[in-house]
N, C-alpha and C. Protein backbone atom coordinates (compact mmCIF):
# COMPACT_ATOMS: atom_id res chain seq x y z
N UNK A 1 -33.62 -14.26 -5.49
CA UNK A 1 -32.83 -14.90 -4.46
C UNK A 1 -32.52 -13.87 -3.38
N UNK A 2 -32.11 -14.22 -2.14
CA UNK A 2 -31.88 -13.35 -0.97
C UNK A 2 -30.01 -13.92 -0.57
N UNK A 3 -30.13 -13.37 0.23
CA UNK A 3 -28.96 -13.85 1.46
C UNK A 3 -29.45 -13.98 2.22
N UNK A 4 -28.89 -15.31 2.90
CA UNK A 4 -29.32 -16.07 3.91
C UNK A 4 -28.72 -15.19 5.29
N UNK A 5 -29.97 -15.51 5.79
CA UNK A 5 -29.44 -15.07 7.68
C UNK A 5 -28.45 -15.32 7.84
N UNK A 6 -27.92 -14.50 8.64
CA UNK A 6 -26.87 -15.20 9.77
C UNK A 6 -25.28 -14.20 8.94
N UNK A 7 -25.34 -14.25 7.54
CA UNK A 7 -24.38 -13.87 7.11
C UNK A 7 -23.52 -12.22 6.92
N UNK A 8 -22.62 -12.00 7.43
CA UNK A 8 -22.79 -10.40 7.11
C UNK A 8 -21.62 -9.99 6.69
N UNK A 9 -21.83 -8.85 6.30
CA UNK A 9 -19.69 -8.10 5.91
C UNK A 9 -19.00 -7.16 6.87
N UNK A 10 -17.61 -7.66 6.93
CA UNK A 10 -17.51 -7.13 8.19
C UNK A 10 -15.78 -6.30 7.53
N UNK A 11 -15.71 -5.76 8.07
CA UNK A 11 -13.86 -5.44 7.84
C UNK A 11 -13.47 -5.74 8.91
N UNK A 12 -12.79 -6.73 8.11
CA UNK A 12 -11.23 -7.31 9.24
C UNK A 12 -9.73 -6.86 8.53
N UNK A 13 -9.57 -6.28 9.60
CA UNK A 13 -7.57 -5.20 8.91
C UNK A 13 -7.67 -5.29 7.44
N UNK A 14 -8.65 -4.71 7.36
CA UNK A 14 -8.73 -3.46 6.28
C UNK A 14 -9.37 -4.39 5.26
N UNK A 15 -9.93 -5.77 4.91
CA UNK A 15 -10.03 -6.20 4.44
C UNK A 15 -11.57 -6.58 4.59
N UNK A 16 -12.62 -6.65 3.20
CA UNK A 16 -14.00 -6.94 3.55
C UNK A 16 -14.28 -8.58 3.34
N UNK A 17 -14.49 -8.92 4.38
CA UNK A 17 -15.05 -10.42 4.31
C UNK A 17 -16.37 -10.82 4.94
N UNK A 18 -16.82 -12.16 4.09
CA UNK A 18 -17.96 -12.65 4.94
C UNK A 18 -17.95 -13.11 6.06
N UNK A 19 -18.61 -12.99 7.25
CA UNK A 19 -18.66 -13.91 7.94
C UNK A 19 -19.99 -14.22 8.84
N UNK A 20 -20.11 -15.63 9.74
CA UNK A 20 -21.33 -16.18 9.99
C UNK A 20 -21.26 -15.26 11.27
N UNK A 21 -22.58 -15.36 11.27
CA UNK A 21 -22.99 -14.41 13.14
C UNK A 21 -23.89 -15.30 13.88
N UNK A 22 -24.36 -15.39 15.40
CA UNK A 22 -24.97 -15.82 15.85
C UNK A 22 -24.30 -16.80 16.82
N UNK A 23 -25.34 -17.61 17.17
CA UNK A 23 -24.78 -19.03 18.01
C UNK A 23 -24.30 -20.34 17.41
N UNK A 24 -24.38 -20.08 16.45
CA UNK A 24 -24.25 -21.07 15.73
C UNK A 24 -23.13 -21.06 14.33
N UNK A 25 -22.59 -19.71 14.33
CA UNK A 25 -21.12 -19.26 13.77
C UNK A 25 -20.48 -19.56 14.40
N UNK A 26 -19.22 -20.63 14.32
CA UNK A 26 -17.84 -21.00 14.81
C UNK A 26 -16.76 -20.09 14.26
N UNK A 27 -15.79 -19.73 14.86
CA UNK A 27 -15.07 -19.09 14.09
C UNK A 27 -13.84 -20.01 13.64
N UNK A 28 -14.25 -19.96 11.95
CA UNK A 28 -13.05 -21.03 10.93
C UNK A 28 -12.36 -20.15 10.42
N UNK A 29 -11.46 -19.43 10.27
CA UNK A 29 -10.72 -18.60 9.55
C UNK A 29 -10.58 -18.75 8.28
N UNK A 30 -10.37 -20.21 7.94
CA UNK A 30 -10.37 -20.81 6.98
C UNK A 30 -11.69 -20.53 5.91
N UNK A 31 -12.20 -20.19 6.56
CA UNK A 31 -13.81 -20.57 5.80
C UNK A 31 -14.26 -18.97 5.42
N UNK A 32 -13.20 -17.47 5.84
CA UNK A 32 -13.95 -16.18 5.21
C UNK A 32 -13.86 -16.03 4.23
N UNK A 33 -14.95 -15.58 3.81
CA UNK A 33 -14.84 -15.38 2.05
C UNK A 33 -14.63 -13.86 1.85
N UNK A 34 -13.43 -13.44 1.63
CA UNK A 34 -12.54 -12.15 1.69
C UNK A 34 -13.21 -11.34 -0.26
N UNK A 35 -13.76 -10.18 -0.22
CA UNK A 35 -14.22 -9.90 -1.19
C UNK A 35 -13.26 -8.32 -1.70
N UNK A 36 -13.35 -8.23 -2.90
CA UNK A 36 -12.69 -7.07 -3.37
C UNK A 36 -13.62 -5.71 -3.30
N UNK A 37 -13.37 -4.82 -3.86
CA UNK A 37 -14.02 -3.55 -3.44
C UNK A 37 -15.50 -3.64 -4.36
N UNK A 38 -15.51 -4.17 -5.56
CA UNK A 38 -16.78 -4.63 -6.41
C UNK A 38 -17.80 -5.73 -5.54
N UNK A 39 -16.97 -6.79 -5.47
CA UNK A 39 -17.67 -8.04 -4.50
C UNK A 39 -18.18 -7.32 -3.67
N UNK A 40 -17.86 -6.53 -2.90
CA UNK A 40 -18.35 -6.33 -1.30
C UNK A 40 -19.29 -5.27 -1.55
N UNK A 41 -19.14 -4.56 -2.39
CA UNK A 41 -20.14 -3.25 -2.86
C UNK A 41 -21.54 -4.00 -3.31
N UNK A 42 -21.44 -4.93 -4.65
CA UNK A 42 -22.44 -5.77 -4.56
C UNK A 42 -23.17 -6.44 -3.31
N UNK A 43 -22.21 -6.99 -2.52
CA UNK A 43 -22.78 -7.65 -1.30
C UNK A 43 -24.02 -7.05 -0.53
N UNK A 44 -23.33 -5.12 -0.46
CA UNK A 44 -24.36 -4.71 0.21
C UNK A 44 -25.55 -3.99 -0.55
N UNK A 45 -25.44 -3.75 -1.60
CA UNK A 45 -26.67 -3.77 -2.93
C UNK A 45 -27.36 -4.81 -3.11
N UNK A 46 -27.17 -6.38 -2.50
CA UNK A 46 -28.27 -7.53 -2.37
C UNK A 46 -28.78 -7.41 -1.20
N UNK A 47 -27.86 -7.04 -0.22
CA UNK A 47 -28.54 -6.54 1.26
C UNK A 47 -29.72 -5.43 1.09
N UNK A 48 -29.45 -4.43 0.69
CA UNK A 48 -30.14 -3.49 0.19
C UNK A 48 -31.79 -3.77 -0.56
N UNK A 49 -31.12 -4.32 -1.82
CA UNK A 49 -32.44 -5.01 -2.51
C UNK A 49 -33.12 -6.46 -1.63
N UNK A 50 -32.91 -6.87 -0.75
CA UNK A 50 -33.28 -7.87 0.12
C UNK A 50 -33.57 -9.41 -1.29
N UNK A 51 -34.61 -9.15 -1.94
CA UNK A 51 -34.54 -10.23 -3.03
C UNK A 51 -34.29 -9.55 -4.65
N UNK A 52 -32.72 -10.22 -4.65
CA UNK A 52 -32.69 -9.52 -6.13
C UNK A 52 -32.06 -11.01 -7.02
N UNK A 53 -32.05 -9.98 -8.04
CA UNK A 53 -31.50 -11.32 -9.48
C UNK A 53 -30.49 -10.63 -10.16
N UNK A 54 -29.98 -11.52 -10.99
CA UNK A 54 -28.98 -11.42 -11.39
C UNK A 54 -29.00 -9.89 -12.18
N UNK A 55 -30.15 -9.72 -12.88
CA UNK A 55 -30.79 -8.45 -13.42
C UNK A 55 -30.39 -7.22 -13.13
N UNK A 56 -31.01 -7.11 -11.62
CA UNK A 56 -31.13 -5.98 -10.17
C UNK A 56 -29.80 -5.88 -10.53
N UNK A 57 -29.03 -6.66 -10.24
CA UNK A 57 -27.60 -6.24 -9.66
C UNK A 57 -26.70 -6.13 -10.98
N UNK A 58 -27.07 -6.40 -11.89
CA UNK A 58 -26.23 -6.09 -13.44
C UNK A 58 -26.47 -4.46 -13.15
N UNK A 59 -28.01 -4.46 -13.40
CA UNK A 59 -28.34 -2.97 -13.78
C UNK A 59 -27.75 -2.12 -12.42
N UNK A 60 -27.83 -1.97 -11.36
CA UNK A 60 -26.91 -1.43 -9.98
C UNK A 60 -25.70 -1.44 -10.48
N UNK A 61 -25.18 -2.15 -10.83
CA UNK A 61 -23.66 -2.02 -11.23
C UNK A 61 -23.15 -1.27 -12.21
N UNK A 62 -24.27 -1.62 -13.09
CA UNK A 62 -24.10 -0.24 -14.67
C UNK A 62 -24.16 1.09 -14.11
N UNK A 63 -25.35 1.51 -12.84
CA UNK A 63 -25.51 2.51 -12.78
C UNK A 63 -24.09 3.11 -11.19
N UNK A 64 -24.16 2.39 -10.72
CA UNK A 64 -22.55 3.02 -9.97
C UNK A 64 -21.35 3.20 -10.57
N UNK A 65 -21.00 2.31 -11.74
CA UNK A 65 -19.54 1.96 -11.93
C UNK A 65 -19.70 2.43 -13.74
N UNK A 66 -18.69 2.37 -14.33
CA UNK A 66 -18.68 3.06 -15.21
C UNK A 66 -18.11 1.65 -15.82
N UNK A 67 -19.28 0.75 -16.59
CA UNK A 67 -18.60 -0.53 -16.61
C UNK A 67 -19.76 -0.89 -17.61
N UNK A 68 -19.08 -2.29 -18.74
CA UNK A 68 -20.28 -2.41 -19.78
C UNK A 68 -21.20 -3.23 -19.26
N UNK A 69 -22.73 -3.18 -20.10
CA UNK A 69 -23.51 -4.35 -19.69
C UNK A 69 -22.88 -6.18 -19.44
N UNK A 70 -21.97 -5.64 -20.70
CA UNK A 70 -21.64 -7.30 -20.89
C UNK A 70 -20.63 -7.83 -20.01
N UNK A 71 -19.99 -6.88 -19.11
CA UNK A 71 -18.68 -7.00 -18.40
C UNK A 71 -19.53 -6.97 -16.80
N UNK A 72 -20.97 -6.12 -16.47
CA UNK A 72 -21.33 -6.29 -15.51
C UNK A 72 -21.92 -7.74 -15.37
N UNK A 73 -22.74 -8.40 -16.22
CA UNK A 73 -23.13 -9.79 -16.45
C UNK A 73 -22.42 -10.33 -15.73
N UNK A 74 -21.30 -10.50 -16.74
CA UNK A 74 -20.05 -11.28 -16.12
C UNK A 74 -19.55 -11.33 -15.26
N UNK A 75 -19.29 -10.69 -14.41
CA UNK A 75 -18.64 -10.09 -13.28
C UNK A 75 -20.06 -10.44 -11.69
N UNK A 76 -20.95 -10.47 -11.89
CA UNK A 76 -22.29 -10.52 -11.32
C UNK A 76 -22.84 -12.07 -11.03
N UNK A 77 -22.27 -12.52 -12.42
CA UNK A 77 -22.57 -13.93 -12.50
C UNK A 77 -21.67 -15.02 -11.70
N UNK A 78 -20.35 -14.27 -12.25
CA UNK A 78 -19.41 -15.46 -11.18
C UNK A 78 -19.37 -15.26 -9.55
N UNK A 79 -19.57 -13.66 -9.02
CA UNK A 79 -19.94 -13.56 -7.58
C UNK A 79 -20.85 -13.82 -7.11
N UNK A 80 -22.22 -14.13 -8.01
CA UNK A 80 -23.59 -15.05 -7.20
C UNK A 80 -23.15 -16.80 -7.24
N UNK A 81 -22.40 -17.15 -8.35
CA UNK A 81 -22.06 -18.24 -8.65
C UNK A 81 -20.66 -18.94 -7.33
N UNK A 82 -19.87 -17.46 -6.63
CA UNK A 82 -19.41 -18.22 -5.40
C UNK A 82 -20.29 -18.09 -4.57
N UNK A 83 -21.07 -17.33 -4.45
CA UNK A 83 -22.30 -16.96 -3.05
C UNK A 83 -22.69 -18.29 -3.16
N UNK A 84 -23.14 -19.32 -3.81
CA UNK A 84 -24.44 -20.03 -4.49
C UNK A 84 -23.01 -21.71 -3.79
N UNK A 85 -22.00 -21.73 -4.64
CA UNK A 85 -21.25 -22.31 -3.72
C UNK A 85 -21.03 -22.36 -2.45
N UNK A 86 -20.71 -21.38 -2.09
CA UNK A 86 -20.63 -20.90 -0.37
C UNK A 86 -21.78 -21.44 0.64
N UNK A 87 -22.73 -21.47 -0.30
CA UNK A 87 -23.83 -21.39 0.93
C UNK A 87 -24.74 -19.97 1.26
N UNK A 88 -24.52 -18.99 0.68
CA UNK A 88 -24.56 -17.35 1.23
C UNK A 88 -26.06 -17.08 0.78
N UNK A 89 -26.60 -17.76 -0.41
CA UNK A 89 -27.64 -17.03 -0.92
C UNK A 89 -28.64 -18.26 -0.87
N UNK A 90 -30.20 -17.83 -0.88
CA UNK A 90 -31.06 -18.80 -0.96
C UNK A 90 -31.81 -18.37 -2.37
N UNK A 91 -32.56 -19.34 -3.51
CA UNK A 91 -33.32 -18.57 -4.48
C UNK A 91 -34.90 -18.36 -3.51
């Protein structure tokens, strides 16, 4: 799976969120998807890997963070699982 165009991370007062770019981004306030220091680190490790899986980014996460396989899974799964809600990622 990738991330879809258009989408990027930005810091707003101090805070990392998604948001849409282009002509066709309205600005909803309502609608940023505000990520924690893991979320947003991942974010740019799928940017990075351009098409990754759930895999890619378990194993990236084992190797930055000092964290178990079974806790990176987890943790990997429910932030592709809001991307996948959101709209953010294509398979």
């Amino acid at each position: 799976m990738k991330i879809k165009d258009g989408y990027v991370l930005r810091d707003v007062l101090g805070d990392k969120v998604i948001v849409a770019e282009g002509l066709e981004a309205s600005v909803d306030f309502g609608k940023l998807l505000c990520l924690n220091e893991t979320a947003a680190w991942l974010w740019e490790e799928a940017q990075t890997q351009g098409n990754f899986t759930l895999a890619s980014l378990v194993i990236a996460l084992c190797e930055e963070y000092v964290v178990s396989e079974d806790k990176a899974q987890k943790d990997v799964t429910t932030i592709i699982g809001i991307w996948k809600e959101k709209g953010l990622v294509e398979e």
